[in-house]
C-alpha atoms as a PDB file:
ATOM      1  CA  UNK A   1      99.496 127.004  69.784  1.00  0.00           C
ATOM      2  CA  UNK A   2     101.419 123.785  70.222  1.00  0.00           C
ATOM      3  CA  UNK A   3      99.605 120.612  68.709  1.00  0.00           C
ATOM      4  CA  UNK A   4      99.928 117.829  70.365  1.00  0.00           C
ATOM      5  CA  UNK A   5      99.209 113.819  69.232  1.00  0.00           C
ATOM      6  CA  UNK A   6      96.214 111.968  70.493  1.00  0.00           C
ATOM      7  CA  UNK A   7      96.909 110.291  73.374  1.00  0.00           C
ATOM      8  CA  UNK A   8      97.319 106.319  72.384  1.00  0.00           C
ATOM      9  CA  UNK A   9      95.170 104.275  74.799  1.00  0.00           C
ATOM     10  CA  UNK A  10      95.560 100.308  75.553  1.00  0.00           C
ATOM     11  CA  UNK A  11      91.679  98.845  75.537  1.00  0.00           C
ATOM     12  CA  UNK A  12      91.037  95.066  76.480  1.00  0.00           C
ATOM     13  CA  UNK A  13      88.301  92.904  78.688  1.00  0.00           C
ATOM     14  CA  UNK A  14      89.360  90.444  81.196  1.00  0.00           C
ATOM     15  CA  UNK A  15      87.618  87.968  79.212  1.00  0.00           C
ATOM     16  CA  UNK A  16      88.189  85.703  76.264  1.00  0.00           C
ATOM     17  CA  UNK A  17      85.035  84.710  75.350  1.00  0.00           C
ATOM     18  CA  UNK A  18      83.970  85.125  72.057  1.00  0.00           C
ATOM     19  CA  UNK A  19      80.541  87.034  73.381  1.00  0.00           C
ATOM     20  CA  UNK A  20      82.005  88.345  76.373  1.00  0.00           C
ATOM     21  CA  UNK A  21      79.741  91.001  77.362  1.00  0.00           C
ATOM     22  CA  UNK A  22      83.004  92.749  78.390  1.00  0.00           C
ATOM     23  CA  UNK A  23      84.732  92.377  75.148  1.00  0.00           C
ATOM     24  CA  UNK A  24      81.687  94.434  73.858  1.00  0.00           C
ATOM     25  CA  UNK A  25      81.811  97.119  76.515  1.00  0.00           C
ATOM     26  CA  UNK A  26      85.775  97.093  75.988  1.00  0.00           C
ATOM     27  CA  UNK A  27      85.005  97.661  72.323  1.00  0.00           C
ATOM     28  CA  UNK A  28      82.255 100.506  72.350  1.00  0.00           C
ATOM     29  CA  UNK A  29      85.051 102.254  74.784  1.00  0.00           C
ATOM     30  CA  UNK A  30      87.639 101.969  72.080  1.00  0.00           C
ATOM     31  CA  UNK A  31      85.453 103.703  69.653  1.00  0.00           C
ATOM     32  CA  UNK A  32      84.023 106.562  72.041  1.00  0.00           C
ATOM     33  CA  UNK A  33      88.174 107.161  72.965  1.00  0.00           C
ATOM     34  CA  UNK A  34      88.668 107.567  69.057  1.00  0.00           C
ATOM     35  CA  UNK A  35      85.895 110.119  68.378  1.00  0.00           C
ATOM     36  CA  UNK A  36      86.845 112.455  71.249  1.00  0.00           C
ATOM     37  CA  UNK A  37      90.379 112.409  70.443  1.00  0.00           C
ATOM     38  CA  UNK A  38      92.253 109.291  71.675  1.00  0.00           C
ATOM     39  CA  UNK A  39      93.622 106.945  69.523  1.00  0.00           C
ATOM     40  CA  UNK A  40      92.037 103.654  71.053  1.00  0.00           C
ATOM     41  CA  UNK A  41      93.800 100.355  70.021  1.00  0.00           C
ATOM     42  CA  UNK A  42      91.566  97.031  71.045  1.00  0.00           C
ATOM     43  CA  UNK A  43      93.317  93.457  71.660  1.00  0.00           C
ATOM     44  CA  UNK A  44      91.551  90.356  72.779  1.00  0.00           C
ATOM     45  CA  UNK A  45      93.312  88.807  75.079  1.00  0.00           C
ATOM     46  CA  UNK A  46      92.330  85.296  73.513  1.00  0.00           C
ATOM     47  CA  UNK A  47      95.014  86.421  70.619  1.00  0.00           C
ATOM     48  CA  UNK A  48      97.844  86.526  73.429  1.00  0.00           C
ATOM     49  CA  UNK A  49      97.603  83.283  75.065  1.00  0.00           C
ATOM     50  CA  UNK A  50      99.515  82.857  78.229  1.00  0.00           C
ATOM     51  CA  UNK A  51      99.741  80.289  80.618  1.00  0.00           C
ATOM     52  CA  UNK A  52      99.443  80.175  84.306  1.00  0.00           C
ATOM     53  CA  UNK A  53     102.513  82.724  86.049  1.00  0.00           C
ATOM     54  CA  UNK A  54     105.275  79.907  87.197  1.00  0.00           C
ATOM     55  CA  UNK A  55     108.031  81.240  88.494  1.00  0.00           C
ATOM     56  CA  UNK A  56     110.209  78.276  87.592  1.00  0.00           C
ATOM     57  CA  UNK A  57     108.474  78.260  84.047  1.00  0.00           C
ATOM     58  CA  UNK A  58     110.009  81.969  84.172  1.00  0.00           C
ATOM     59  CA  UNK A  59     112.848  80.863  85.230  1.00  0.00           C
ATOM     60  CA  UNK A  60     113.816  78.133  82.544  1.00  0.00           C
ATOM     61  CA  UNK A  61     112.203  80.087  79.850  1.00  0.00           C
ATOM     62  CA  UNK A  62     111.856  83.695  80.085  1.00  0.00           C
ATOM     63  CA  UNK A  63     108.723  85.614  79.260  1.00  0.00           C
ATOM     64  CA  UNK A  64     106.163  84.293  77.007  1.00  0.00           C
ATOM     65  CA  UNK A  65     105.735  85.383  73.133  1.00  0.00           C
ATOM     66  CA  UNK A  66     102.508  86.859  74.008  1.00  0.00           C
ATOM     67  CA  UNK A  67     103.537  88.649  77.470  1.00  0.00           C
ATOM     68  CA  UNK A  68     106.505  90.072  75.143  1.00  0.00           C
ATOM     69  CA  UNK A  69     104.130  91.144  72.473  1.00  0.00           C
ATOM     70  CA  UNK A  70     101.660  92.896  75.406  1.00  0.00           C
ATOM     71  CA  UNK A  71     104.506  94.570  76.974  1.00  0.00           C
ATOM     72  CA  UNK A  72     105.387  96.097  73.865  1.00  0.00           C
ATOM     73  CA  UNK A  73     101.629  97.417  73.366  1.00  0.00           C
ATOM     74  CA  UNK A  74     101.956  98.680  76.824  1.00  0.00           C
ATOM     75  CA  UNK A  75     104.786 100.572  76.444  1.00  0.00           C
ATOM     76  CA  UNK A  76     103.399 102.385  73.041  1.00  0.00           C
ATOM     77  CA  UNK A  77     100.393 103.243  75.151  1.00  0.00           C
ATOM     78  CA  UNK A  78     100.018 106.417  77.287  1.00  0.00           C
ATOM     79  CA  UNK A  79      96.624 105.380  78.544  1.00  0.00           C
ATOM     80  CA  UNK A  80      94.819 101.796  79.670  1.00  0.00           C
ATOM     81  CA  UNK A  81      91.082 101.114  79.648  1.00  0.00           C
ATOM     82  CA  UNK A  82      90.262  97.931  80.843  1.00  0.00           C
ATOM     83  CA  UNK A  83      86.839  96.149  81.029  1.00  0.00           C
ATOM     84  CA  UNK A  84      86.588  93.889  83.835  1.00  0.00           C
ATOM     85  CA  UNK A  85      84.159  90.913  84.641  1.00  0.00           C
ATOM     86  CA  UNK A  86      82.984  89.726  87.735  1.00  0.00           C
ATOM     87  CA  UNK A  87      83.842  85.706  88.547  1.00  0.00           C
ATOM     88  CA  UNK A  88      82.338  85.450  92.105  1.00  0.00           C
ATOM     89  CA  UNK A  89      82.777  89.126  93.207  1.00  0.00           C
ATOM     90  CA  UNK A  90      86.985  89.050  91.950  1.00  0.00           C
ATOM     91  CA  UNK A  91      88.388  90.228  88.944  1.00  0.00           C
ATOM     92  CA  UNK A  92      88.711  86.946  86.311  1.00  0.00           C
ATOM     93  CA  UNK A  93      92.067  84.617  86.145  1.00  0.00           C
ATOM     94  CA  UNK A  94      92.743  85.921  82.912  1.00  0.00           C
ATOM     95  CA  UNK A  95      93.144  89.574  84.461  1.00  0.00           C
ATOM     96  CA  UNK A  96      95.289  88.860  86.958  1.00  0.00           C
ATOM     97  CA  UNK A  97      97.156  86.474  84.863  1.00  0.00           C
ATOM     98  CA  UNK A  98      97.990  89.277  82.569  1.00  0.00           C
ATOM     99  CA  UNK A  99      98.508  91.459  84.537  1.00  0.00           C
ATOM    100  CA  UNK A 100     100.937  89.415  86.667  1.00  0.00           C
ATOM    101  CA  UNK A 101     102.871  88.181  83.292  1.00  0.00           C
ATOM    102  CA  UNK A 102     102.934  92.069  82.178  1.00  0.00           C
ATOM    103  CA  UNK A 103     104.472  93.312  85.473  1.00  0.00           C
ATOM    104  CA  UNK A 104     107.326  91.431  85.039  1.00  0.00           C
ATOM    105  CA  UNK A 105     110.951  92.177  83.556  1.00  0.00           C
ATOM    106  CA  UNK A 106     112.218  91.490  80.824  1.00  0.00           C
ATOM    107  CA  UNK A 107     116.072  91.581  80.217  1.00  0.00           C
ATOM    108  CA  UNK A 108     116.957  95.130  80.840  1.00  0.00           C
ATOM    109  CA  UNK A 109     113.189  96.210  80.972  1.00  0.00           C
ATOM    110  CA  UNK A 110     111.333  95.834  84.146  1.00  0.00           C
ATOM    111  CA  UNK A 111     107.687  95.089  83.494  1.00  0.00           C
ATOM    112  CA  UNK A 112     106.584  97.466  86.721  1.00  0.00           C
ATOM    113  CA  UNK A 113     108.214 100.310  84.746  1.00  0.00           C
ATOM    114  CA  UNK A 114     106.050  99.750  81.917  1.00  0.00           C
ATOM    115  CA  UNK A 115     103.372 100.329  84.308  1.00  0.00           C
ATOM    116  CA  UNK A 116     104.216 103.923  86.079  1.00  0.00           C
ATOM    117  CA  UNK A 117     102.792 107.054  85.451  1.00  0.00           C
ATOM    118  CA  UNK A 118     100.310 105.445  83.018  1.00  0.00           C
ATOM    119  CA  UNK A 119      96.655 107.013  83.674  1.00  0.00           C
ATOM    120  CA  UNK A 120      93.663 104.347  83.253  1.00  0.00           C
ATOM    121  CA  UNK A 121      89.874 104.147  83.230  1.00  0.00           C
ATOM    122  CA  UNK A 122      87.917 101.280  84.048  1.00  0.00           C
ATOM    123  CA  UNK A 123      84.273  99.440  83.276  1.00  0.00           C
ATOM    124  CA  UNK A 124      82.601  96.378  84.149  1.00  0.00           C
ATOM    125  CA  UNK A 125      79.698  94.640  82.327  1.00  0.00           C
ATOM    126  CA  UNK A 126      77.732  91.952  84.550  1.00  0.00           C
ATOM    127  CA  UNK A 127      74.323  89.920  84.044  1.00  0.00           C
ATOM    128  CA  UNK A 128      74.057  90.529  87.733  1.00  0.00           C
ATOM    129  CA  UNK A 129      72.221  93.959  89.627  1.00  0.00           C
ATOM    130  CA  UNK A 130      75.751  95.437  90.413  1.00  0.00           C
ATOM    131  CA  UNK A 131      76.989  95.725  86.994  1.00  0.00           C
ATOM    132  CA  UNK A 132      80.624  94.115  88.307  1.00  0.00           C
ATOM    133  CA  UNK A 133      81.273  97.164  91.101  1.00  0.00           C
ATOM    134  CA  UNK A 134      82.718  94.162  93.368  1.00  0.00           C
ATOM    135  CA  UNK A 135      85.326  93.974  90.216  1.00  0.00           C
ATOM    136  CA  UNK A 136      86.293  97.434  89.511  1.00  0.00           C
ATOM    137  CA  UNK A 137      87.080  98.107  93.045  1.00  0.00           C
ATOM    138  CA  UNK A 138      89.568  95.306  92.941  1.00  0.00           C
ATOM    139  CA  UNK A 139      91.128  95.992  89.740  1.00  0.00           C
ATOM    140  CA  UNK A 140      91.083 100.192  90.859  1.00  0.00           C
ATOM    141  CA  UNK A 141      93.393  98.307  93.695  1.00  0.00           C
ATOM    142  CA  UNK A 142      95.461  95.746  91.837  1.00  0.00           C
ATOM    143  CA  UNK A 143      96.199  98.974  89.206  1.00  0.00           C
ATOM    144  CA  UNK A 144      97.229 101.303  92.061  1.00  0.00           C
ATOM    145  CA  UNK A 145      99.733  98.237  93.296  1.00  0.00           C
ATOM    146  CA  UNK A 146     101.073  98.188  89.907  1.00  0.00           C
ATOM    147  CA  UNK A 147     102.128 102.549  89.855  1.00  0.00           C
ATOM    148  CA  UNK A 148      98.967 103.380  87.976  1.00  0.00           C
ATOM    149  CA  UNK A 149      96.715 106.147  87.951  1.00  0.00           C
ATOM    150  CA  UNK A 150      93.096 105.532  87.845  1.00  0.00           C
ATOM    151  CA  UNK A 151      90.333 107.442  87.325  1.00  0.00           C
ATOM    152  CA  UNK A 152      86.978 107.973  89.219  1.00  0.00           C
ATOM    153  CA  UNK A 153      83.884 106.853  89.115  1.00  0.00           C
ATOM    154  CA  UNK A 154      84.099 103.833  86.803  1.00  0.00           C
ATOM    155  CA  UNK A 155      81.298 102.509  84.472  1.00  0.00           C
ATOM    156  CA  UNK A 156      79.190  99.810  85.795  1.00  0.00           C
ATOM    157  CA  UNK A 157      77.075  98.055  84.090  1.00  0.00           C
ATOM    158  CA  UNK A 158      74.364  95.837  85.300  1.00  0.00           C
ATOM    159  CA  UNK A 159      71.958  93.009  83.260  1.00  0.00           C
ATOM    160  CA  UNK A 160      74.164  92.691  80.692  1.00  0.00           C
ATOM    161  CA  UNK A 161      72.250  90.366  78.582  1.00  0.00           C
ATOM    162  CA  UNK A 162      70.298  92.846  77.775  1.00  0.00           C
ATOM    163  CA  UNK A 163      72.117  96.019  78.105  1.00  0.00           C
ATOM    164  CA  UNK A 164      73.512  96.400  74.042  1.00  0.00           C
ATOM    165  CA  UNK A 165      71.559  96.735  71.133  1.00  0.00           C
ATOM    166  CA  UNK A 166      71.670  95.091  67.738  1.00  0.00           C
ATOM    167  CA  UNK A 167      73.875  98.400  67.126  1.00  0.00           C
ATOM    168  CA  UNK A 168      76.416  97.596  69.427  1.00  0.00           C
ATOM    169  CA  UNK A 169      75.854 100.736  71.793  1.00  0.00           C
ATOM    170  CA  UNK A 170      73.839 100.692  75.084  1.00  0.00           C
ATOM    171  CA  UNK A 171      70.896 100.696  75.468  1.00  0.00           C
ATOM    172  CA  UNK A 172      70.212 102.801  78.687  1.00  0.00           C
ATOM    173  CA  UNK A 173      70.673 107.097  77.325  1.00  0.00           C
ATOM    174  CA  UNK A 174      72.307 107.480  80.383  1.00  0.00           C
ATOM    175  CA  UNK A 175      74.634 104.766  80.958  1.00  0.00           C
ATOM    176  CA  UNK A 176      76.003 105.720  77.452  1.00  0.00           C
ATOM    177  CA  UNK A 177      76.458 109.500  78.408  1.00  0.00           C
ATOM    178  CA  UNK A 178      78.364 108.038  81.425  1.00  0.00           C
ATOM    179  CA  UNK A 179      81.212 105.852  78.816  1.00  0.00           C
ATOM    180  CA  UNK A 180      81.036 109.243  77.238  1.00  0.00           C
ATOM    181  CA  UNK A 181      82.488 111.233  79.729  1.00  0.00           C
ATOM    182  CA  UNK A 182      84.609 108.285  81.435  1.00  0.00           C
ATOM    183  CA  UNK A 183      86.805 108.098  77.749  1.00  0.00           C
ATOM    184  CA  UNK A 184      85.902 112.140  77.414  1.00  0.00           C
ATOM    185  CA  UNK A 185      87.763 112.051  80.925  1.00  0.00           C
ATOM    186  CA  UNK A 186      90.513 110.096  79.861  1.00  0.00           C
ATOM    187  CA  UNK A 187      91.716 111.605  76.940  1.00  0.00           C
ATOM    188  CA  UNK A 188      91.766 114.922  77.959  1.00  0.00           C
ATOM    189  CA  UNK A 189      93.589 114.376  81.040  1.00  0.00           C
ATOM    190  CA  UNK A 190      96.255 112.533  79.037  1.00  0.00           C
ATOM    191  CA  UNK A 191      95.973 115.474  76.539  1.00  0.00           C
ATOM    192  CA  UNK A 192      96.803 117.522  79.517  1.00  0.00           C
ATOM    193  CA  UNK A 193      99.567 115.429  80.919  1.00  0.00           C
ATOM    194  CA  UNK A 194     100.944 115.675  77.345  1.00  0.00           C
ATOM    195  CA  UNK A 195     101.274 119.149  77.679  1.00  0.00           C
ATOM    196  CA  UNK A 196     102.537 119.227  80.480  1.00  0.00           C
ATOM    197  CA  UNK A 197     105.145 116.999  79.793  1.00  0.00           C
ATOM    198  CA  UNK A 198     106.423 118.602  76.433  1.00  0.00           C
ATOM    199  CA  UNK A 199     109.823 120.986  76.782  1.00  0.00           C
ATOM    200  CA  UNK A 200     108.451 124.682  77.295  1.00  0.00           C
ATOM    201  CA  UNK A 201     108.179 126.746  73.376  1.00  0.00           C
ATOM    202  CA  UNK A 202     108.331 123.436  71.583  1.00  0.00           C
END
């Protein structure tokens, strides 16, 4: 029986507030992925400042430290999982910013590249009714532009204020059995894409 490594999975929130409601969701994802066999690593995004995508800033100076530094996470990682907020029904600046700095090249390496044939899951965490569903559509989309796969039926979660316990974990049975099989989801199609990748006998 060939053994295969856990699948290594990219986790961060659109958000870089310190008690993003996001950043929470983004981290109770990362430790689901590692307890049903992924191997989760979390960033916050307020550790890789960038600023606003200029062309001409590109231009004179290349890409960012911290757009460097992501790209190389990204291309270590088989899998993404990305919580997104809601800023008045769009996906947040600091989303798109990344993902706009991330999708382009660098030297010989073209940022888009980075970005094909990776497999992704995404949640949302809003104080609103909708849980952010006005979000994950758009960032479903903007990750399809990019070359990437992403999985159904996405996590939404709605009152956020009051939607994690003093533990850290949901509140709502069911809305936790939901993360569960989302990352459940994840990993094991990436185990199976693993597979089915790997030269036949090895």
């Amino acid at each position: 029986m060939t053994l295969h490594k856990p699948p290594r999975i990219l986790v961060f929130a659109g958000s870089a507030r310190e008690d993003s409601h996001n950043k929470r969701l983004a981290r109770l994802a990362a430790e689901r992925l590692d307890r049903v066999g992924g191997q989760a690593t979390f960033v916050d995004l307020r550790d890789y400042p960038l600023p606003l995508y200029d062309g001409d800033l590109e231009g004179r100076e290349g890409l960012p430290a911290s757009a460097r530094s992501l790209q190389g996470l990204l291309a270590e990682h088989q899998g993404l999982l990305l919580a997104s907020p809601e800023y008045n029904g769009f996906i947040t600046p600091l989303m798109k910013n990344t993902l706009d700095w991330l999708s382009r090249s660098d030297g010989d390496r073209s940022g888009l590249t980075l970005f094909a044939d990776k497999l992704a899951a995404v949640v949302s965490a809003s104080p609103g009714a909708l849980g952010g569903m006005r979000s994950l559509a758009l960032i479903r989309q903007l990750l399809g532009n990019l070359g990437v796969t992403v999985l159904p039926n996405p996590l939404a979660v709605p009152r956020a204020a009051q939607a994690f316990g003093e533990n850290g974990e949901l509140v709502d049975e069911s809305q936790q059995q939901r993360l569960d099989a989302l990352c459940q989801r994840l990993v094991t199609t990436l185990i199976k894409l693993q597979a089915t990748d790997s030269p036949s006998g090895s």
